[in-house]
Every structure is written in structure tokens, then in C-alpha cells.
C-alpha atoms as a PDB file:
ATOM      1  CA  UNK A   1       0.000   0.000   0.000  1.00  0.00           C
ATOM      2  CA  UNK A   2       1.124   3.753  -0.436  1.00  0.00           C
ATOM      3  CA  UNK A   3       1.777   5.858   2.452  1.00  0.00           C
ATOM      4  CA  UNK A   4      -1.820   7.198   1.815  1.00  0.00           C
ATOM      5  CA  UNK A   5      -3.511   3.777   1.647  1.00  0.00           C
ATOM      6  CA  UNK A   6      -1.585   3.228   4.761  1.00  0.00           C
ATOM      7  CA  UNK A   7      -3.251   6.362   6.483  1.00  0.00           C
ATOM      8  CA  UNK A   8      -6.754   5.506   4.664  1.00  0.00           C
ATOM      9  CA  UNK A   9      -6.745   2.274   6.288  1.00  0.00           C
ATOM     10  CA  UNK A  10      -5.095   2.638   9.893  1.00  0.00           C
ATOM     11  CA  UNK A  11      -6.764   5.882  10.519  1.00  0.00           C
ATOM     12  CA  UNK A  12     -10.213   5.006   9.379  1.00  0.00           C
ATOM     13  CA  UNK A  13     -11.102   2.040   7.184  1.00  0.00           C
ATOM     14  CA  UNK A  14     -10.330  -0.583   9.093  1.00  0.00           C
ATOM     15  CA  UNK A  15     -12.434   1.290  12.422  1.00  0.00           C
ATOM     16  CA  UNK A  16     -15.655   1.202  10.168  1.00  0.00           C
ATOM     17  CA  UNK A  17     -18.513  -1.057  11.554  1.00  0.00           C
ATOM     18  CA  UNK A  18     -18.435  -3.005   8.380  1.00  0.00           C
ATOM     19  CA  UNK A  19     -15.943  -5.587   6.709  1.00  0.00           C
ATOM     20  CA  UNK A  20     -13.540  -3.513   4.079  1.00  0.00           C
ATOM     21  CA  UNK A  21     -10.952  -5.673   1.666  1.00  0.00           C
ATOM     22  CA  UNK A  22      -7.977  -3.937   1.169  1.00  0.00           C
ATOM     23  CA  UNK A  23      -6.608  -5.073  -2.711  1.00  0.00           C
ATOM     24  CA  UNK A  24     -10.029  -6.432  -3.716  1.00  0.00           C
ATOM     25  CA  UNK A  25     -10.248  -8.273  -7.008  1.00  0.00           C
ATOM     26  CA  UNK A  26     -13.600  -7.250  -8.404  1.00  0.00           C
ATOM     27  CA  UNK A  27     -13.939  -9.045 -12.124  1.00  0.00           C
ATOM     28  CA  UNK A  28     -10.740  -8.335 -13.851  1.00  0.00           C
ATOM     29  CA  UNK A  29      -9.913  -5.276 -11.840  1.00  0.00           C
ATOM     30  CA  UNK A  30      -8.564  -5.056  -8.385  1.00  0.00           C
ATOM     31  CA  UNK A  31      -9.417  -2.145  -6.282  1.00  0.00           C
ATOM     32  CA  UNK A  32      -7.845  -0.043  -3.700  1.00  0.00           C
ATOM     33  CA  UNK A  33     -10.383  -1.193  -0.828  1.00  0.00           C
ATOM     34  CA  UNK A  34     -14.400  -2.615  -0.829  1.00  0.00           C
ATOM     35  CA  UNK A  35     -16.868  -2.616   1.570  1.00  0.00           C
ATOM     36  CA  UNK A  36     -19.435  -5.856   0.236  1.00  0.00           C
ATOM     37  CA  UNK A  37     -21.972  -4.735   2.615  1.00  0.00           C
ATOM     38  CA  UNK A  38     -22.359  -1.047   1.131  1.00  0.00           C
ATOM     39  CA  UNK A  39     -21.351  -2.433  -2.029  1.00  0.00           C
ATOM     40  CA  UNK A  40     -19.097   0.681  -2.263  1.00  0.00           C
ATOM     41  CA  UNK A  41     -15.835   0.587  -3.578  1.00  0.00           C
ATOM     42  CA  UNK A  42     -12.794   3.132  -2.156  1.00  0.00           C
ATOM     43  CA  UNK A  43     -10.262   4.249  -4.489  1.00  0.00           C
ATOM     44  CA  UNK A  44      -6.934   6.609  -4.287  1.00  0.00           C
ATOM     45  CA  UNK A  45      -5.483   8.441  -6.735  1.00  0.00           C
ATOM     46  CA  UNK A  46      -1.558   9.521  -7.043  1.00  0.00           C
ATOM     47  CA  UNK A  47      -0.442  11.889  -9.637  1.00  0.00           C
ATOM     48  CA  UNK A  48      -0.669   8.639 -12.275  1.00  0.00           C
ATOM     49  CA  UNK A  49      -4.071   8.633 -12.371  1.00  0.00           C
ATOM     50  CA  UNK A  50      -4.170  11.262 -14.447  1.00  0.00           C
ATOM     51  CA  UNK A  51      -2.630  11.104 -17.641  1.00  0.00           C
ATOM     52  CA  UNK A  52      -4.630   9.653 -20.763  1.00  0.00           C
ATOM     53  CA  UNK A  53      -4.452   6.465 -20.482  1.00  0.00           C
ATOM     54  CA  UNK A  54      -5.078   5.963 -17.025  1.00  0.00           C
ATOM     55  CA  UNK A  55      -7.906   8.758 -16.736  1.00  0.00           C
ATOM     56  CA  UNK A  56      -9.553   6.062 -19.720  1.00  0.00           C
ATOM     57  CA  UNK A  57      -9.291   3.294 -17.607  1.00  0.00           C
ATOM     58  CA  UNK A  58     -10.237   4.396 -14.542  1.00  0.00           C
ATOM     59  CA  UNK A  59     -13.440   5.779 -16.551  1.00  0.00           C
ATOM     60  CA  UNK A  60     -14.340   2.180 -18.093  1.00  0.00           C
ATOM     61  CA  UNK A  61     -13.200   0.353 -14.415  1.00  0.00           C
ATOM     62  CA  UNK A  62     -15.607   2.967 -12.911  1.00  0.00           C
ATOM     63  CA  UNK A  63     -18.591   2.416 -15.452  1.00  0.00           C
ATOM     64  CA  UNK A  64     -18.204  -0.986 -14.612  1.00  0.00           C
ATOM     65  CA  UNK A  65     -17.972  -1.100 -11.045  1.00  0.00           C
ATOM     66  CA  UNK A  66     -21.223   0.892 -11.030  1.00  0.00           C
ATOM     67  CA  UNK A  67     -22.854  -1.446 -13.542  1.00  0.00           C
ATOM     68  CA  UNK A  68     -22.434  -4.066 -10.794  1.00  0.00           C
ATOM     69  CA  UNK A  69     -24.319  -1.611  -8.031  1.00  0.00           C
ATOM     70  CA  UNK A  70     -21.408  -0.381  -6.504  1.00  0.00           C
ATOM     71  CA  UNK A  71     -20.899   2.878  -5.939  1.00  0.00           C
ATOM     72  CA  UNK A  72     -16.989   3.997  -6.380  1.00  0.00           C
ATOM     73  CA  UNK A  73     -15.440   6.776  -4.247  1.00  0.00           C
ATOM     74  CA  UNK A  74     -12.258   8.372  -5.649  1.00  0.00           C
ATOM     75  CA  UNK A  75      -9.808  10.668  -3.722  1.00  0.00           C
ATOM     76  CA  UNK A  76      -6.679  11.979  -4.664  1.00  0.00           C
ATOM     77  CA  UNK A  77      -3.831  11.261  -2.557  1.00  0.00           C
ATOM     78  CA  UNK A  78      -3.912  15.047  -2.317  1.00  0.00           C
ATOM     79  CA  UNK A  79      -7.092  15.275  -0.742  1.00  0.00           C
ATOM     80  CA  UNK A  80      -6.220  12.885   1.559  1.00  0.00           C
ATOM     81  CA  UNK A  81      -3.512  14.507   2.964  1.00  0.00           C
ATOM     82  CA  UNK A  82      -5.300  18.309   2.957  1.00  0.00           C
ATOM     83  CA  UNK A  83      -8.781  16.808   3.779  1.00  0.00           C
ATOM     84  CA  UNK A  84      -8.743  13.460   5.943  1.00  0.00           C
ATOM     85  CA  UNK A  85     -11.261  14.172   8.412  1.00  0.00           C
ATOM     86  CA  UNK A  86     -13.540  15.371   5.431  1.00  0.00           C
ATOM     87  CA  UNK A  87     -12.936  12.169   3.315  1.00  0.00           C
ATOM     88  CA  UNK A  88     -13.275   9.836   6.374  1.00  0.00           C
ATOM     89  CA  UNK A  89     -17.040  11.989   6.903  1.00  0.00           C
ATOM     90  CA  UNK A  90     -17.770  11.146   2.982  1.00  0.00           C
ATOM     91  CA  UNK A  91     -16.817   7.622   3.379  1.00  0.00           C
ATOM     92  CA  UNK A  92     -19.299   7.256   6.693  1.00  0.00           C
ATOM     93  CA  UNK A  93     -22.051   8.856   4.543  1.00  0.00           C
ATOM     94  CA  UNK A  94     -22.270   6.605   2.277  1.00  0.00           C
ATOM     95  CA  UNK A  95     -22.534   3.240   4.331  1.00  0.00           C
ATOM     96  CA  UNK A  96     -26.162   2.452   5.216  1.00  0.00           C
ATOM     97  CA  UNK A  97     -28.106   3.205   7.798  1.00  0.00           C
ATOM     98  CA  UNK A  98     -28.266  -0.588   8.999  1.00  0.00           C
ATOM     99  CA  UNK A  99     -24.309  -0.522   8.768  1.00  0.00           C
ATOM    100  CA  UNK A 100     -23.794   2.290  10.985  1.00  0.00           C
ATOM    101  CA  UNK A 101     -26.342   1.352  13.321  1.00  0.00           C
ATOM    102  CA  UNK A 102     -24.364  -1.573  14.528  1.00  0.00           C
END
């Protein structure tokens, strides 16, 4: 994991009331972390993310994450390090209601 993944996950994934994968292989793609019980997949992006290619592929990853019923959160590695508390909030609001009650 990157030094943001790192922070993503100590910090506040892996405190969530619900089960999150870290390196989750979803069809042929694997993803950064997923929550099967919000069906919500967690994604961070460094500075690679966006040149042509990858901006394309992370479009057509996304479209078919979402085609599955998953909703896909992406962060830049950026935000993450100006914004944590903020991100961790956005991550919280979009678990369920019967997820957070537990």
C-alpha cells in the first residue's frame, strides 16, 4: 500500500462497523479497498491517475464497477492529505443506515 492507503486504512477504514478488503479483485480489476456490505468501492489516486491512459481506464473500471451496483469513491492522494477528516465523513455517509447502526 502507499503511504496514503496506509493512512486511509489505519486511521479510518479498518475502524468502520463493516468488513472492508484492502486489494479487492472485483472481475478483472482489483481495487484499492471494498466494503461488500455497502457495495461501495474506495479508491486513491496519485499523480498517475491522471494522464490519458489511465484517466480512460479508470473511466471504463468505474462504469463498470457501477454497472455491478457499486458505488466507487475516488480521492486523490492530495485530498487525503489536505482533507482526511472530510474524506473519512464522505466515506461514513455513504454506508447504510443498517451498517452504521451496529
Amino acid at each position: 500500500m502507499t503511504k496514503e492507503e496506509k493512512k486511509l486504512w489505519y486511521d479510518c477504514l479498518r475502524l468502520l462497523p463493516c468488513k472492508v478488503h484492502r486489494q479487492y479483485v472485483i472481475g478483472k480489476y482489483v481495487v484499492d479497498f471494498y466494503c461488500a456490505s455497502a457495495d461501495l468501492v474506495i479508491e486513491l489516486d496519485g499523480a498517475q491517475h491522471y494522464e490519458d491512459d489511465a484517466l480512460r481506464y479508470d473511466a471504463e473500471r468505474d462504469a463498470y464497477l457501477r454497472s455491478q451496483g457499486m458505488t466507487v469513491l475516488r480521492y486523490t492522494n492530495i485530498e487525503l492529505n489536505q482533507n482526511f477528516k472530510g474524506i473519512c465523513e464522505d466515506i461514513w455517509a455513504h454506508l447504510p443506515d443498517w451498517v452504521t447502526a451496529q
